[in-house]
PDB file of N, CA and C in Angstrom:
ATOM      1  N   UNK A   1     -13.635  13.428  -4.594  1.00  0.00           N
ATOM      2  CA  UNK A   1     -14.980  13.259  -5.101  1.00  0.00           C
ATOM      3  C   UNK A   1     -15.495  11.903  -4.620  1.00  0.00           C
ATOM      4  N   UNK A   2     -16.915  11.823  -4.205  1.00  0.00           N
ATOM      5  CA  UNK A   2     -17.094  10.605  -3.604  1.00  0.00           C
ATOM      6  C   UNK A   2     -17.805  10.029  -4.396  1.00  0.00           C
ATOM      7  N   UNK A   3     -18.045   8.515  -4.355  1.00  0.00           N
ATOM      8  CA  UNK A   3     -18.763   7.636  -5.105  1.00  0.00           C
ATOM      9  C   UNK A   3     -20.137   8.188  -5.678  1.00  0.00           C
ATOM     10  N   UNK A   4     -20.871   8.902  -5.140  1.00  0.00           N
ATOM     11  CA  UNK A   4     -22.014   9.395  -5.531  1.00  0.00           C
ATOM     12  C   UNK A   4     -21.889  10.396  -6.272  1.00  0.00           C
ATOM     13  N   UNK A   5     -21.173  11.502  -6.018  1.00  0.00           N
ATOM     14  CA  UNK A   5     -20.938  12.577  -7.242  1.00  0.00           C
ATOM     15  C   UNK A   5     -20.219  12.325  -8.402  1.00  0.00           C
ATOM     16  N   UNK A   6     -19.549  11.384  -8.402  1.00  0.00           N
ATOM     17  CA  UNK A   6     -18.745  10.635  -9.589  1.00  0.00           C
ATOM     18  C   UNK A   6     -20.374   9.842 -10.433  1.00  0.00           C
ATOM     19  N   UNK A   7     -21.173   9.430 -10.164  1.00  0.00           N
ATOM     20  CA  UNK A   7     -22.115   8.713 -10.560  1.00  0.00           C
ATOM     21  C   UNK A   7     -22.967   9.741 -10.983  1.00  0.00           C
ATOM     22  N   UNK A   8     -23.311  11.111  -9.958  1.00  0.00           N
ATOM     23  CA  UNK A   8     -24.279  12.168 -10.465  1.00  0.00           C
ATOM     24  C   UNK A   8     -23.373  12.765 -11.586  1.00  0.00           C
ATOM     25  N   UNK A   9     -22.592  13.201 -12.017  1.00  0.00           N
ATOM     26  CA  UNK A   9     -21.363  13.751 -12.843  1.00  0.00           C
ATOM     27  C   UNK A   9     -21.904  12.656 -14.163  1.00  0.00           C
ATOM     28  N   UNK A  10     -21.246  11.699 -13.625  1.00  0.00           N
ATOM     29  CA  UNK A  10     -21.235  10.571 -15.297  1.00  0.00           C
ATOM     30  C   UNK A  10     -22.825  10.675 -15.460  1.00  0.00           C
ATOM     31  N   UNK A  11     -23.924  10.183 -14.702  1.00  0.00           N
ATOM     32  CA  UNK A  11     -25.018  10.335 -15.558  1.00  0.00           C
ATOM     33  C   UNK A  11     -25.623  11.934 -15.871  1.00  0.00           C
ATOM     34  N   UNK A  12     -25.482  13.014 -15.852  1.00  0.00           N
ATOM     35  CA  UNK A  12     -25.483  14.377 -16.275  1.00  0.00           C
ATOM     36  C   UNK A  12     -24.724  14.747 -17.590  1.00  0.00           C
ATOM     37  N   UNK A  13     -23.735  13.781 -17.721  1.00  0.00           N
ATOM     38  CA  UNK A  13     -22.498  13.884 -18.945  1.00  0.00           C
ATOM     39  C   UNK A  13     -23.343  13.288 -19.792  1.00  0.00           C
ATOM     40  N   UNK A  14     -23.981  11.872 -19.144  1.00  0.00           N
ATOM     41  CA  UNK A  14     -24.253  10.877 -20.224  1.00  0.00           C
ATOM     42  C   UNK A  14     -25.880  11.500 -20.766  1.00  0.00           C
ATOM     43  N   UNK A  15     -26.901  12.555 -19.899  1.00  0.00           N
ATOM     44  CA  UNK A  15     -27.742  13.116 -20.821  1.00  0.00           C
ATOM     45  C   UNK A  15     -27.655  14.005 -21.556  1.00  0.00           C
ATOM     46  N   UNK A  16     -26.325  14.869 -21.253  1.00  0.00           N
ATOM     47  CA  UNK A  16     -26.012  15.942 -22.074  1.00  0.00           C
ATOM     48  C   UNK A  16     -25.776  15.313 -23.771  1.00  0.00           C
ATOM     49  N   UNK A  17     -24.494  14.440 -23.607  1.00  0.00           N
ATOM     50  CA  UNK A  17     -23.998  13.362 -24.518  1.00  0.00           C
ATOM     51  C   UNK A  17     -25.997  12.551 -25.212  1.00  0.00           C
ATOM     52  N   UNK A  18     -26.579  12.653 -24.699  1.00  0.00           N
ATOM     53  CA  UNK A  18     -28.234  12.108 -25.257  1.00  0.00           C
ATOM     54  C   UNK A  18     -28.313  12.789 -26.412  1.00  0.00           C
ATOM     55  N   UNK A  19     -28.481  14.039 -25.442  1.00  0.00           N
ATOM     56  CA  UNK A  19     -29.065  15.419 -26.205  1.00  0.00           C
ATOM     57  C   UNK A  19     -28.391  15.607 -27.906  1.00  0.00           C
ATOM     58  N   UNK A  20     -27.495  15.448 -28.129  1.00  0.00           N
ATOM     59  CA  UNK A  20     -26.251  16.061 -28.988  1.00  0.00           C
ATOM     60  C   UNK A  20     -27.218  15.137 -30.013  1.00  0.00           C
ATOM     61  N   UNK A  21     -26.673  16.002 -31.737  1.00  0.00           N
ATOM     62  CA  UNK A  21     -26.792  15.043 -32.236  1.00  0.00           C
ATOM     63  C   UNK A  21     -26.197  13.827 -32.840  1.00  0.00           C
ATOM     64  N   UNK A  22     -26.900  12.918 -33.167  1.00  0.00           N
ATOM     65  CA  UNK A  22     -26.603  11.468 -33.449  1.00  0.00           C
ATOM     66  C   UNK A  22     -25.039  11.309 -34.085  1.00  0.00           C
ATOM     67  N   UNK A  23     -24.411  12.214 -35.061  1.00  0.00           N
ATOM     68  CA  UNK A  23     -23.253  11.969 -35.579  1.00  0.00           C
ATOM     69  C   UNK A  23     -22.636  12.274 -34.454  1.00  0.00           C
ATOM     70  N   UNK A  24     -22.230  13.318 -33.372  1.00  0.00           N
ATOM     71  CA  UNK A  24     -21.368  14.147 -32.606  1.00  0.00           C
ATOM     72  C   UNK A  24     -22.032  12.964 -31.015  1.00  0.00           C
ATOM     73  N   UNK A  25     -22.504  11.947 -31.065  1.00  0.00           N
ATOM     74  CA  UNK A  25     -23.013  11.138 -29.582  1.00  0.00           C
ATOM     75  C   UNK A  25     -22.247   9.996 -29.524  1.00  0.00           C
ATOM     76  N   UNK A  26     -21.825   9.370 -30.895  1.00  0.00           N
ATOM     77  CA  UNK A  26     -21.104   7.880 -30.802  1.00  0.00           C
ATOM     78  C   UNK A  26     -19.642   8.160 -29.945  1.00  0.00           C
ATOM     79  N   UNK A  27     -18.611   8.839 -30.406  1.00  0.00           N
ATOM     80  CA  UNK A  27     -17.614   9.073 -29.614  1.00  0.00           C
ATOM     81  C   UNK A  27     -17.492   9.587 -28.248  1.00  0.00           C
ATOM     82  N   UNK A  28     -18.683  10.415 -27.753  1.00  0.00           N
ATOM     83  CA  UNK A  28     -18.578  11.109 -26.819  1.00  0.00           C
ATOM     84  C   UNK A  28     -19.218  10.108 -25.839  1.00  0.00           C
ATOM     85  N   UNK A  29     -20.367   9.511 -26.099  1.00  0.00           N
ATOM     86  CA  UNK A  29     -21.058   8.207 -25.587  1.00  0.00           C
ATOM     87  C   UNK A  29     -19.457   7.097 -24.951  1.00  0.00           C
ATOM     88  N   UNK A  30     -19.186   6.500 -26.290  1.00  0.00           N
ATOM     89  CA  UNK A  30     -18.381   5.239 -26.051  1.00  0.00           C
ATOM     90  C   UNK A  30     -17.272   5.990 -24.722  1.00  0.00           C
ATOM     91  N   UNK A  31     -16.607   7.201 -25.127  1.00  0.00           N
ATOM     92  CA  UNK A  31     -15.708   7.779 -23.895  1.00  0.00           C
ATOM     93  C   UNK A  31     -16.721   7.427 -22.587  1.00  0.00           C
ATOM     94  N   UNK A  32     -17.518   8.462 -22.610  1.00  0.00           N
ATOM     95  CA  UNK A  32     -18.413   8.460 -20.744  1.00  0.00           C
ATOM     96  C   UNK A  32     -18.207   6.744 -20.746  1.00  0.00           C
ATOM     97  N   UNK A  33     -19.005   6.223 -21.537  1.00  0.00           N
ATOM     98  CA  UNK A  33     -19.109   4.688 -20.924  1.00  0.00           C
ATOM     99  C   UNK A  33     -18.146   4.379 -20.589  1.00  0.00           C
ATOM    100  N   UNK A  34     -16.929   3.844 -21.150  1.00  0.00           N
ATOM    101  CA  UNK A  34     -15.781   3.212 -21.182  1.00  0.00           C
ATOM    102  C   UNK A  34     -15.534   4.190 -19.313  1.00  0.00           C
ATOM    103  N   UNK A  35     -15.231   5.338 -19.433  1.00  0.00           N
ATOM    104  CA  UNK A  35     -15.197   6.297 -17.811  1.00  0.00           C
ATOM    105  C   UNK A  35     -15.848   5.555 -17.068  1.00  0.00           C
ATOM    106  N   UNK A  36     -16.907   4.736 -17.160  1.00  0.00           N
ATOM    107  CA  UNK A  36     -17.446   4.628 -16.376  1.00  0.00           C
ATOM    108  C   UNK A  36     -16.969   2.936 -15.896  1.00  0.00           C
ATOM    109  N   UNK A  37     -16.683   2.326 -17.007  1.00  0.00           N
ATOM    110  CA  UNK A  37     -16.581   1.272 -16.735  1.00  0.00           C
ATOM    111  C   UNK A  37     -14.986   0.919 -15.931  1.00  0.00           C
ATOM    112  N   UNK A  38     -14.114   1.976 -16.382  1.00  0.00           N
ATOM    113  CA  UNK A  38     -12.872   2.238 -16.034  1.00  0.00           C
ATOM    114  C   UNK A  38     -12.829   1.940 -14.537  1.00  0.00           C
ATOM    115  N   UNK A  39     -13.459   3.214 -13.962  1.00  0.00           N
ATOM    116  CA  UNK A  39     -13.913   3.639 -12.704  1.00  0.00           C
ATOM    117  C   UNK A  39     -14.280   2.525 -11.853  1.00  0.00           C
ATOM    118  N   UNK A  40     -15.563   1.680 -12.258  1.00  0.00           N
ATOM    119  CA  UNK A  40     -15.926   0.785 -11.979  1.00  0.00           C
ATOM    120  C   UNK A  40     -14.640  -0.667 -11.595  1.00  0.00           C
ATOM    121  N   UNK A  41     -13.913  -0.284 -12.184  1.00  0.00           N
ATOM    122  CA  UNK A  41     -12.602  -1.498 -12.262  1.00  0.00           C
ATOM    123  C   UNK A  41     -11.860  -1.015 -11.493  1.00  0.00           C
ATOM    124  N   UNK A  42     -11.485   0.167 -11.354  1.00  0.00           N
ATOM    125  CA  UNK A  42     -10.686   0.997 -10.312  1.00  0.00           C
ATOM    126  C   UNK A  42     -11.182   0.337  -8.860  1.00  0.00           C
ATOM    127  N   UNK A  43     -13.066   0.920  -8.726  1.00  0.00           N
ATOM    128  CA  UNK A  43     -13.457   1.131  -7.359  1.00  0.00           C
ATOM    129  C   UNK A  43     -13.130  -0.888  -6.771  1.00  0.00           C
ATOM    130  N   UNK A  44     -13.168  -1.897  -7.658  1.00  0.00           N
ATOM    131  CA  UNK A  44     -13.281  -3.203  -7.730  1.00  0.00           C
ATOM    132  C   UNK A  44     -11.499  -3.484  -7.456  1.00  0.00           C
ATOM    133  N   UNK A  45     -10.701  -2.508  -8.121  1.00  0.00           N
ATOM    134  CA  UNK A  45      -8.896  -2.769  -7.584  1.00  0.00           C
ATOM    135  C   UNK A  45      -8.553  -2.377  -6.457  1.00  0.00           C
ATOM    136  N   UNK A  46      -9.499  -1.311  -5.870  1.00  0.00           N
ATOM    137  CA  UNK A  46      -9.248  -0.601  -4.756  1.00  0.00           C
ATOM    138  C   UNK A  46      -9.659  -1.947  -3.343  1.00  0.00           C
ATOM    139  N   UNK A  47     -10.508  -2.232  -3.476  1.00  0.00           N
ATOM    140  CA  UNK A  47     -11.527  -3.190  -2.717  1.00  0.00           C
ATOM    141  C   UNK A  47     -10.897  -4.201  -2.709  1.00  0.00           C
ATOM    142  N   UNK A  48      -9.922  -4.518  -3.524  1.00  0.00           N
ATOM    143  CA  UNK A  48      -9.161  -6.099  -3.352  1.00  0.00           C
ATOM    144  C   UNK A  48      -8.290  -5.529  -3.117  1.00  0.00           C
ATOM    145  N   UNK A  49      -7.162  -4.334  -3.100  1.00  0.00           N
ATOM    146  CA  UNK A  49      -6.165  -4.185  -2.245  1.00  0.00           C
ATOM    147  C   UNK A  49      -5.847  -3.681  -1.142  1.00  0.00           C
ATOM    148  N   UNK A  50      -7.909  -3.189  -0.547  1.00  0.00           N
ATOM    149  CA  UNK A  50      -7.974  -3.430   0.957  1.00  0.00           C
ATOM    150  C   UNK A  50      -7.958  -4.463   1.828  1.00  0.00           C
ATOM    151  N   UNK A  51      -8.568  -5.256   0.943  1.00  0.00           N
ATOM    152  CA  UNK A  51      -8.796  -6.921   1.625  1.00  0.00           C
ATOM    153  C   UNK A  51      -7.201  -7.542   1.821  1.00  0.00           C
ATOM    154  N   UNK A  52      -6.585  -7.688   0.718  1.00  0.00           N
ATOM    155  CA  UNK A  52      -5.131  -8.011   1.089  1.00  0.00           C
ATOM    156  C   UNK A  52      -4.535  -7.152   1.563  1.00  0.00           C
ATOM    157  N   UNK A  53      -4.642  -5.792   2.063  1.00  0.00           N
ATOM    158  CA  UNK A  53      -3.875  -5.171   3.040  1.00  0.00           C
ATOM    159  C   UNK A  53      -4.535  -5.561   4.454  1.00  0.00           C
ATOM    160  N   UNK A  54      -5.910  -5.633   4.562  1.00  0.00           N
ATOM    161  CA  UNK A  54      -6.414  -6.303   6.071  1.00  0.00           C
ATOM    162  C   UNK A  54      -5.485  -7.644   6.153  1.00  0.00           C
ATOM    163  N   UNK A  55      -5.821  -8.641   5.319  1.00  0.00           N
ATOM    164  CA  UNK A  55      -5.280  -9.963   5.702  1.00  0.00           C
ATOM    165  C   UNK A  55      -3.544  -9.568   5.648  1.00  0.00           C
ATOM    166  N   UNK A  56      -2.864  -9.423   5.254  1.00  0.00           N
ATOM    167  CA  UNK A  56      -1.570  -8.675   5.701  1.00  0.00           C
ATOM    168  C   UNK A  56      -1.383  -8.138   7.102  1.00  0.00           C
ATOM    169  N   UNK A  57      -2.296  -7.094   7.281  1.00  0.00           N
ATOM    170  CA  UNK A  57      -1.923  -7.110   8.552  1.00  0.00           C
ATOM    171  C   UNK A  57      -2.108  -8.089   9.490  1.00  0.00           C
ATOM    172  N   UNK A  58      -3.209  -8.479   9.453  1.00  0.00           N
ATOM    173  CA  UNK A  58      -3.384  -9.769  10.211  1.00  0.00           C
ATOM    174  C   UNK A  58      -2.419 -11.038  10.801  1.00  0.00           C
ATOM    175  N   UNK A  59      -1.683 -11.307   8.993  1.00  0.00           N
ATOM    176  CA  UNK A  59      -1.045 -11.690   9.262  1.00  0.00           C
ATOM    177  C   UNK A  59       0.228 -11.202  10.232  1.00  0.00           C
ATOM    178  N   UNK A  60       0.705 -10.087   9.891  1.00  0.00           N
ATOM    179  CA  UNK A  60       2.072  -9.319  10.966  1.00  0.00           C
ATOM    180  C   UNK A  60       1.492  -9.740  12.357  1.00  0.00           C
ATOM    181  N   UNK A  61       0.247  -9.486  12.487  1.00  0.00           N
ATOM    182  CA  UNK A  61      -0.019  -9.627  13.682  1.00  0.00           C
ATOM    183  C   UNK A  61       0.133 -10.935  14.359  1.00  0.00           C
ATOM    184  N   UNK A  62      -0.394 -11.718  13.701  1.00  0.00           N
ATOM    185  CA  UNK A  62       0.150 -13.239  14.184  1.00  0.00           C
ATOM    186  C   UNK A  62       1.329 -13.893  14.270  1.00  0.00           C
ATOM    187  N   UNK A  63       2.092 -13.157  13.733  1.00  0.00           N
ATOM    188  CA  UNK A  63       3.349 -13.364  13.434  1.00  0.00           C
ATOM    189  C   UNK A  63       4.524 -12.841  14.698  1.00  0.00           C
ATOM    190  N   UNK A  64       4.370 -11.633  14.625  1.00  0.00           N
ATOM    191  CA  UNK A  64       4.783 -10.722  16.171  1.00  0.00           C
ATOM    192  C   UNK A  64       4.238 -11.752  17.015  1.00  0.00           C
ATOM    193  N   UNK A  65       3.280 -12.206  17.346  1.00  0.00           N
ATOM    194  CA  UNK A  65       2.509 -12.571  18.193  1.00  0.00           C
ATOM    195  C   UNK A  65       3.442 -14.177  18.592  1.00  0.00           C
ATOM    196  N   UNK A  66       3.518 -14.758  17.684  1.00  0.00           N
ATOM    197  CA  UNK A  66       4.443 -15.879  17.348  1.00  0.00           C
ATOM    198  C   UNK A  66       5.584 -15.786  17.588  1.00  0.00           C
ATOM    199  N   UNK A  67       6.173 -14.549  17.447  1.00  0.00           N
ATOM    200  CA  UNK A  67       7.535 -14.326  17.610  1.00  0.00           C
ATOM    201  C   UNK A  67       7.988 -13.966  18.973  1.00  0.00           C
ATOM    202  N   UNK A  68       7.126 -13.193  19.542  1.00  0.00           N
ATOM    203  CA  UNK A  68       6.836 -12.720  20.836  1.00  0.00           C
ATOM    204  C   UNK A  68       7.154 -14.084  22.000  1.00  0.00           C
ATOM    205  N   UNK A  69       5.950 -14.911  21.513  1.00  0.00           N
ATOM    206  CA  UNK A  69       6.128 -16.339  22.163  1.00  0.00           C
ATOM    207  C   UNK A  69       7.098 -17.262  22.057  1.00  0.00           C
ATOM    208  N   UNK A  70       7.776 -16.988  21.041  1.00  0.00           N
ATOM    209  CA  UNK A  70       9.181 -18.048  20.768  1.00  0.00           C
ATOM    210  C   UNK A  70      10.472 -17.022  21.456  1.00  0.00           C
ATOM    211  N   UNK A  71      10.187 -16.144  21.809  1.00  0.00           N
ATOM    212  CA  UNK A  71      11.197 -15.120  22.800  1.00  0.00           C
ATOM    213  C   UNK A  71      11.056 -15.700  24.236  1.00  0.00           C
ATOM    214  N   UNK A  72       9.665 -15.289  24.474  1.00  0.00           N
ATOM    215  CA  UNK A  72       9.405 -16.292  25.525  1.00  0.00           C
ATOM    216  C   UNK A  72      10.082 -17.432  26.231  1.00  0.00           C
ATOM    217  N   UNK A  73       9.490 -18.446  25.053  1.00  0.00           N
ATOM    218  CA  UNK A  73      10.247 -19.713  25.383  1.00  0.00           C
ATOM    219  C   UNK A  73      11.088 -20.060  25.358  1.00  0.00           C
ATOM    220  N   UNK A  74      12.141 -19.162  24.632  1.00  0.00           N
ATOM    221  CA  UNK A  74      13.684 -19.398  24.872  1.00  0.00           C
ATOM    222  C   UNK A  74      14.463 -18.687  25.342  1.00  0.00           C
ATOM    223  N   UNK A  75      13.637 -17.447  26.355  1.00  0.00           N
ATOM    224  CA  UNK A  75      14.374 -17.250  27.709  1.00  0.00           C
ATOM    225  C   UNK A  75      14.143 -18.120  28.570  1.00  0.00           C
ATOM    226  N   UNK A  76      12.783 -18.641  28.880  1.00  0.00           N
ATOM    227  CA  UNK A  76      12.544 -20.076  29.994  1.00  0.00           C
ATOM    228  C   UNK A  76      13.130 -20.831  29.553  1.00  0.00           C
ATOM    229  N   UNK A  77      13.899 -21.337  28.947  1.00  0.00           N
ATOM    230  CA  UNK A  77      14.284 -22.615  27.818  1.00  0.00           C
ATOM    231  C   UNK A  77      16.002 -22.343  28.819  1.00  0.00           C
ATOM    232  N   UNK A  78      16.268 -21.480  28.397  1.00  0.00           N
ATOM    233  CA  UNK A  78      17.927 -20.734  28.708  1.00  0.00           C
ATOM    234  C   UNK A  78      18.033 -20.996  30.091  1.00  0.00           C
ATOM    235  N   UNK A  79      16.884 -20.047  31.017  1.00  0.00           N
ATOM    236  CA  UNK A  79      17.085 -20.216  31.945  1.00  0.00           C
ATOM    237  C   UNK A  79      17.153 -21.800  32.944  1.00  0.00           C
ATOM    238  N   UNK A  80      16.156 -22.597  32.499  1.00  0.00           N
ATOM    239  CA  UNK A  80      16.041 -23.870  32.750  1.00  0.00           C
ATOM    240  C   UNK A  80      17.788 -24.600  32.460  1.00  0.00           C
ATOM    241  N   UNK A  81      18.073 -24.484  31.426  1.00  0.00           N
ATOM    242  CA  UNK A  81      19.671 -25.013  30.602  1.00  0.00           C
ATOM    243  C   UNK A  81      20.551 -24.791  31.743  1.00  0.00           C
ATOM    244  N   UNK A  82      20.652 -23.346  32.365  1.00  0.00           N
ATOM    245  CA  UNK A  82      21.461 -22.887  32.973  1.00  0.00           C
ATOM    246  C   UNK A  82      21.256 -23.132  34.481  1.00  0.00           C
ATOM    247  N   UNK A  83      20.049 -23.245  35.317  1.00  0.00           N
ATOM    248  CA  UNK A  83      19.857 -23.611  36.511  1.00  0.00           C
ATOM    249  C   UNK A  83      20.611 -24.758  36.371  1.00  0.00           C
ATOM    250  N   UNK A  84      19.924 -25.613  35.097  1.00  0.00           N
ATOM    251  CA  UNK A  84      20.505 -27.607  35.121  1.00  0.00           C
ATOM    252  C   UNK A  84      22.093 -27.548  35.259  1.00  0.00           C
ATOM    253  N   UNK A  85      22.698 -26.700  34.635  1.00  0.00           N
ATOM    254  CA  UNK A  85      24.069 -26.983  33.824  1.00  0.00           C
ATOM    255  C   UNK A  85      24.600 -26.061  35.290  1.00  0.00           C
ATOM    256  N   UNK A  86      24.406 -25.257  35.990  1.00  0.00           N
ATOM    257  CA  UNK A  86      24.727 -24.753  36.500  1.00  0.00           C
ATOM    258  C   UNK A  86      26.034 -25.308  37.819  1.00  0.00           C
ATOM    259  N   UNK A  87      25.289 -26.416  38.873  1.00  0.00           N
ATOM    260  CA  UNK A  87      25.718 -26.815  39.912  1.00  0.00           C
ATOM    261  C   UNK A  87      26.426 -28.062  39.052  1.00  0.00           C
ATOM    262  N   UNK A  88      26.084 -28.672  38.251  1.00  0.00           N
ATOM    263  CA  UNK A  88      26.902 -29.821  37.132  1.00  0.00           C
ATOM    264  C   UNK A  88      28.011 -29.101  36.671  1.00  0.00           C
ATOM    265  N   UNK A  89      28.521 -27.748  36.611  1.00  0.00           N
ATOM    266  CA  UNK A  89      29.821 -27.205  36.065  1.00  0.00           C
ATOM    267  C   UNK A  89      30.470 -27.157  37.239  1.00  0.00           C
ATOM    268  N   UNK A  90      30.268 -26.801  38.373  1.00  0.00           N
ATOM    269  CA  UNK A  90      30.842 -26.332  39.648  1.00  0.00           C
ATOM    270  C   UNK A  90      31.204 -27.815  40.244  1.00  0.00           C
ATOM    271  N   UNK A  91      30.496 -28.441  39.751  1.00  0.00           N
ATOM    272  CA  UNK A  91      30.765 -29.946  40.646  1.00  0.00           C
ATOM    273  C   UNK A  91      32.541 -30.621  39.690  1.00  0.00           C
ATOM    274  N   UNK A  92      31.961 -30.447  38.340  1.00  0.00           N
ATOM    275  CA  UNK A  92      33.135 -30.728  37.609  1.00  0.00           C
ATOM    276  C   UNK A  92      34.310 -30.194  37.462  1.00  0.00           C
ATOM    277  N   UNK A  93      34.573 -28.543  37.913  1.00  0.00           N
ATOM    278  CA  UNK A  93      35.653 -27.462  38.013  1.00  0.00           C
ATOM    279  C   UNK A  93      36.239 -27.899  39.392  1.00  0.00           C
ATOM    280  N   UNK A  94      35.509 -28.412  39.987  1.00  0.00           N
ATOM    281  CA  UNK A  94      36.150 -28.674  41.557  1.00  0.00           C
ATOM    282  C   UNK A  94      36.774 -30.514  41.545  1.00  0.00           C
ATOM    283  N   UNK A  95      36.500 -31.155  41.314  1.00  0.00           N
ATOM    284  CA  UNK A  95      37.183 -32.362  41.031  1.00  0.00           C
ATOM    285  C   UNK A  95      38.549 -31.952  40.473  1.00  0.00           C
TER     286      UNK A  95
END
């Protein structure tokens, strides 16, 4: 059900709930409202645990991204170690 038929629904409830009389409207009233206000807190929980699921991902993403680059640099890192260290072991095994 989408945001708009949830809204056409509750206000159709809430003129039916008009209509009734005055003893049989207080309970049936305070329910729709409270539904509505429920709802309203729902659609407001939903909306903040999209936002922290965007920034979440975001974050993974920067993160991979970070991680990606520190892979990087410590294969060039290795390889550099090992060119250096390389002809410096051979020089010392042969003495």
């Amino acid at each position: 059900m989408s945001e708009q038929q949830f809204q056409a629904e509750i206000d159709a409830l809430m003129c039916k709930i008009a209509q009734l009389p005055e003893r049989e409207r207080g309970a049936l009233g305070d329910a729709a409202e409270q539904t509505r206000q429920r709802h309203a807190s729902l659609r407001d929980t939903v909306a903040q645990l999209q936002e922290s699921l965007d920034h979440l991902r975001l974050s993974v993403k920067y993160l991979v991204f970070d991680l990606e680059a520190t892979r990087r640099e410590n294969r060039l890192l290795r390889r550099l170690i090992e060119t250096d260290n390389g002809p410096d072991d051979e020089a010392s095994t042969t003495d």
